[in-house]
PDB file of N, CA and C in Angstrom:
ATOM      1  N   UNK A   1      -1.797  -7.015 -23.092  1.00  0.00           N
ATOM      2  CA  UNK A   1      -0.708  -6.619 -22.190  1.00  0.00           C
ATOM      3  C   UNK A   1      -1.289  -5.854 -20.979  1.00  0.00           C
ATOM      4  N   UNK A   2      -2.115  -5.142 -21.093  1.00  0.00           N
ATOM      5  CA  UNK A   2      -2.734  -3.934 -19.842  1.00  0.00           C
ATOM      6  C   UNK A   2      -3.746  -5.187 -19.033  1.00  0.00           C
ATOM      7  N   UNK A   3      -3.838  -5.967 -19.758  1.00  0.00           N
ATOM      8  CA  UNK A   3      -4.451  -6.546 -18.983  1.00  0.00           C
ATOM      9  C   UNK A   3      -3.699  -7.672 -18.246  1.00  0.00           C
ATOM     10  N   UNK A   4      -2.838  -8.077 -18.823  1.00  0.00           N
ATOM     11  CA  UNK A   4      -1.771  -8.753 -17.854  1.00  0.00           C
ATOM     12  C   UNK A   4      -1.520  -7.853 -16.639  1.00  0.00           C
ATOM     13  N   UNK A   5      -0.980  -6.866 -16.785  1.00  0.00           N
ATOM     14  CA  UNK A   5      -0.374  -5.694 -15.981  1.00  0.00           C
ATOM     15  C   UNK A   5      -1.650  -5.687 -15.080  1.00  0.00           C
ATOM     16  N   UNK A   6      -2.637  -5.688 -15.176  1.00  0.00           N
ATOM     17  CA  UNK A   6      -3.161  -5.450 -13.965  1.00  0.00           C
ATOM     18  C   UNK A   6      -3.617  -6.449 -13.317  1.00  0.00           C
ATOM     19  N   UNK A   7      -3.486  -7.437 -13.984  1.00  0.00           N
ATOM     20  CA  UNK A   7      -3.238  -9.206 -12.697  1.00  0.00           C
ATOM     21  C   UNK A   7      -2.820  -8.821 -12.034  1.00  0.00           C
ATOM     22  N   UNK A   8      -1.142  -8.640 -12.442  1.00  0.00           N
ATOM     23  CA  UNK A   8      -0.245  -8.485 -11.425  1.00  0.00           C
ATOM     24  C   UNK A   8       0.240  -6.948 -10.741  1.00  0.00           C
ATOM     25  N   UNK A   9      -0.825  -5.890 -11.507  1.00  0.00           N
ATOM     26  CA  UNK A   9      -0.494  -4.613 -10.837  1.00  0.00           C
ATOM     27  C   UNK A   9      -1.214  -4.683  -9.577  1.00  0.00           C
ATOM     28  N   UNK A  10      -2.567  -5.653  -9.326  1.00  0.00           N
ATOM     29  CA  UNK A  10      -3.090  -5.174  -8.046  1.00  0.00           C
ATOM     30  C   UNK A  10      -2.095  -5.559  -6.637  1.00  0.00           C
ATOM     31  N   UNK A  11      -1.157  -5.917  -6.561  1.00  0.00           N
ATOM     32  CA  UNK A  11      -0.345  -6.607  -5.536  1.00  0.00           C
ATOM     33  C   UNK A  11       0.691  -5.758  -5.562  1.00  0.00           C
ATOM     34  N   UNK A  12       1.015  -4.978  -6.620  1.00  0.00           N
ATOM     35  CA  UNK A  12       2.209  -3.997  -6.666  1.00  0.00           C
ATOM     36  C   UNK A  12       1.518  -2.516  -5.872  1.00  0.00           C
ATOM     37  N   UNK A  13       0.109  -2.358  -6.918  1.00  0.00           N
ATOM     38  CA  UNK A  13      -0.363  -1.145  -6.089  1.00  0.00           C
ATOM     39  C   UNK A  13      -0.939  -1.103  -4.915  1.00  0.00           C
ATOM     40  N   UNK A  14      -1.490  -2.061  -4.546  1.00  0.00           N
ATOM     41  CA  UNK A  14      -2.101  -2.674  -3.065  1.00  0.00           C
ATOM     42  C   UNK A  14      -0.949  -1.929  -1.837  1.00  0.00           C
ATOM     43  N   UNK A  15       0.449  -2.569  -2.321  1.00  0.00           N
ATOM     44  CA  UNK A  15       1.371  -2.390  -1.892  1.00  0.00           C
ATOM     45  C   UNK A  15       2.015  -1.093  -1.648  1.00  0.00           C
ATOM     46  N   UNK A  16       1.759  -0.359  -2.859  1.00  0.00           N
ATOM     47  CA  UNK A  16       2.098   1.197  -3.168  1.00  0.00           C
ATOM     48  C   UNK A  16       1.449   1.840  -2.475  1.00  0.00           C
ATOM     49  N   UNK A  17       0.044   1.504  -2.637  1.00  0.00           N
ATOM     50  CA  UNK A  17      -0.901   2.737  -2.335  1.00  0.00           C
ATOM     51  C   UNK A  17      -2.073   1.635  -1.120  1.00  0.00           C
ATOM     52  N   UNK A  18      -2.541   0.885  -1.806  1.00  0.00           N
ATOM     53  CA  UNK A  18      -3.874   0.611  -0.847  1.00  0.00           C
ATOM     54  C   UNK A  18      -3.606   0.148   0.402  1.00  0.00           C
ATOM     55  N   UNK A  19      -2.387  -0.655   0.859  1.00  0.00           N
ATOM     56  CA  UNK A  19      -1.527  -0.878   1.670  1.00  0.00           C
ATOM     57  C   UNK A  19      -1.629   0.305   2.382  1.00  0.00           C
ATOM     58  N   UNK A  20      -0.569   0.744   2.238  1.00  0.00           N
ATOM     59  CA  UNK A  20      -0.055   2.369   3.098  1.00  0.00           C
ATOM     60  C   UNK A  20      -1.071   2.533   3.747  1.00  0.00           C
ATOM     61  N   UNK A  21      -2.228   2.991   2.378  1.00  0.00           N
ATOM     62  CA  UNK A  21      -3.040   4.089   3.293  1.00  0.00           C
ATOM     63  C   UNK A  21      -4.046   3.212   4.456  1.00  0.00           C
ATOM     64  N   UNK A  22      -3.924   1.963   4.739  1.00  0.00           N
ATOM     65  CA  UNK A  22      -4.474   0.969   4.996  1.00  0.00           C
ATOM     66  C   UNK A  22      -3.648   1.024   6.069  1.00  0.00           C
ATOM     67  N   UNK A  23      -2.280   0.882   6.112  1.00  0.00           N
ATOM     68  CA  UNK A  23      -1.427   0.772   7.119  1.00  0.00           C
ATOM     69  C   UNK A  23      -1.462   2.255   8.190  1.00  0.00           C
ATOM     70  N   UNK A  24      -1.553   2.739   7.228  1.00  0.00           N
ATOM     71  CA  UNK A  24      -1.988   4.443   7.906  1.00  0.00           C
ATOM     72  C   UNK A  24      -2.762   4.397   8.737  1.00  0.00           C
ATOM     73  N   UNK A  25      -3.946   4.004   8.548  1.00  0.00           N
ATOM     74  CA  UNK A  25      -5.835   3.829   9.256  1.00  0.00           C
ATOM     75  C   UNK A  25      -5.834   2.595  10.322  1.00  0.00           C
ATOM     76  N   UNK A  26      -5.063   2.121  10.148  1.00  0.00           N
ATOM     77  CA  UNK A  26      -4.630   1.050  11.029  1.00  0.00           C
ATOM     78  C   UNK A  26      -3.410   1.034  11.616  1.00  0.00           C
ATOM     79  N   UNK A  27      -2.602   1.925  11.733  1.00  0.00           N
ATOM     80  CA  UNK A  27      -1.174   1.822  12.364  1.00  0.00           C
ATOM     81  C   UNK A  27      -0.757   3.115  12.600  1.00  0.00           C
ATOM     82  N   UNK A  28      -1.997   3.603  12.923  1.00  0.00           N
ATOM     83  CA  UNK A  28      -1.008   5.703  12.487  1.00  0.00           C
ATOM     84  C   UNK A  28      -0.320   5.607  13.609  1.00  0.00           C
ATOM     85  N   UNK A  29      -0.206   4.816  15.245  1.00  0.00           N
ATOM     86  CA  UNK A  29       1.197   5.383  16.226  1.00  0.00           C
ATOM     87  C   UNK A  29       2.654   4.676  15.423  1.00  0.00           C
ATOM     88  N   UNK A  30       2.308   3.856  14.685  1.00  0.00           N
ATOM     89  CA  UNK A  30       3.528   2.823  14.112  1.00  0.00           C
ATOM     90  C   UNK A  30       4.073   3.858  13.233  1.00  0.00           C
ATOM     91  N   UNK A  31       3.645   4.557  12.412  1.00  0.00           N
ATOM     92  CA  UNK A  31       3.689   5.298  11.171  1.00  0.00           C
ATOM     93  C   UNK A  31       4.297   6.449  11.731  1.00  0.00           C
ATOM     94  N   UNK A  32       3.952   6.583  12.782  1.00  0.00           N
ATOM     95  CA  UNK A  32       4.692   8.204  13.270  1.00  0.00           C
ATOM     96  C   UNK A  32       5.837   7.778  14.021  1.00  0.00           C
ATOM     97  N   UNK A  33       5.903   6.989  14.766  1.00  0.00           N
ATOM     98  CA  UNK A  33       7.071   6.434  15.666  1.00  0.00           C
ATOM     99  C   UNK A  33       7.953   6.225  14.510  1.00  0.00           C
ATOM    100  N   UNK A  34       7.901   5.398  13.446  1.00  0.00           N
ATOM    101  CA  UNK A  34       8.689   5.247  12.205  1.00  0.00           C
ATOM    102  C   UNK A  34       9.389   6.868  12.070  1.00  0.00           C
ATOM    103  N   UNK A  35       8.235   7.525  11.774  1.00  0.00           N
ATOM    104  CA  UNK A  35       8.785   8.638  11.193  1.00  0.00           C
ATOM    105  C   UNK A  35       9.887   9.311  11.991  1.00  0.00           C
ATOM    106  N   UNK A  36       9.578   9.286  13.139  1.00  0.00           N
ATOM    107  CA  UNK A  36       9.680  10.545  14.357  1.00  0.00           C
ATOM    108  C   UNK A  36      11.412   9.942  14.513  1.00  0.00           C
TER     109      UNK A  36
END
């Protein structure tokens, strides 16, 4: 099972986390304009 889960966890957490902070390092005026 944990290993199923992490087939399909890397696309969930990518999303969660590696994404973001990815989107962060690459988009920080997008990220603040969002915010602001």
């Amino acid at each position: 099972m944990a290993r199923h889960a992490i087939t399909q966890a890397p696309s969930l957490f990518a999303a969660a986390g590696g994404d973001i902070e990815v989107s962060f390092e690459f988009f920080p005026p997008k990220t603040e304009a969002m915010e602001a």
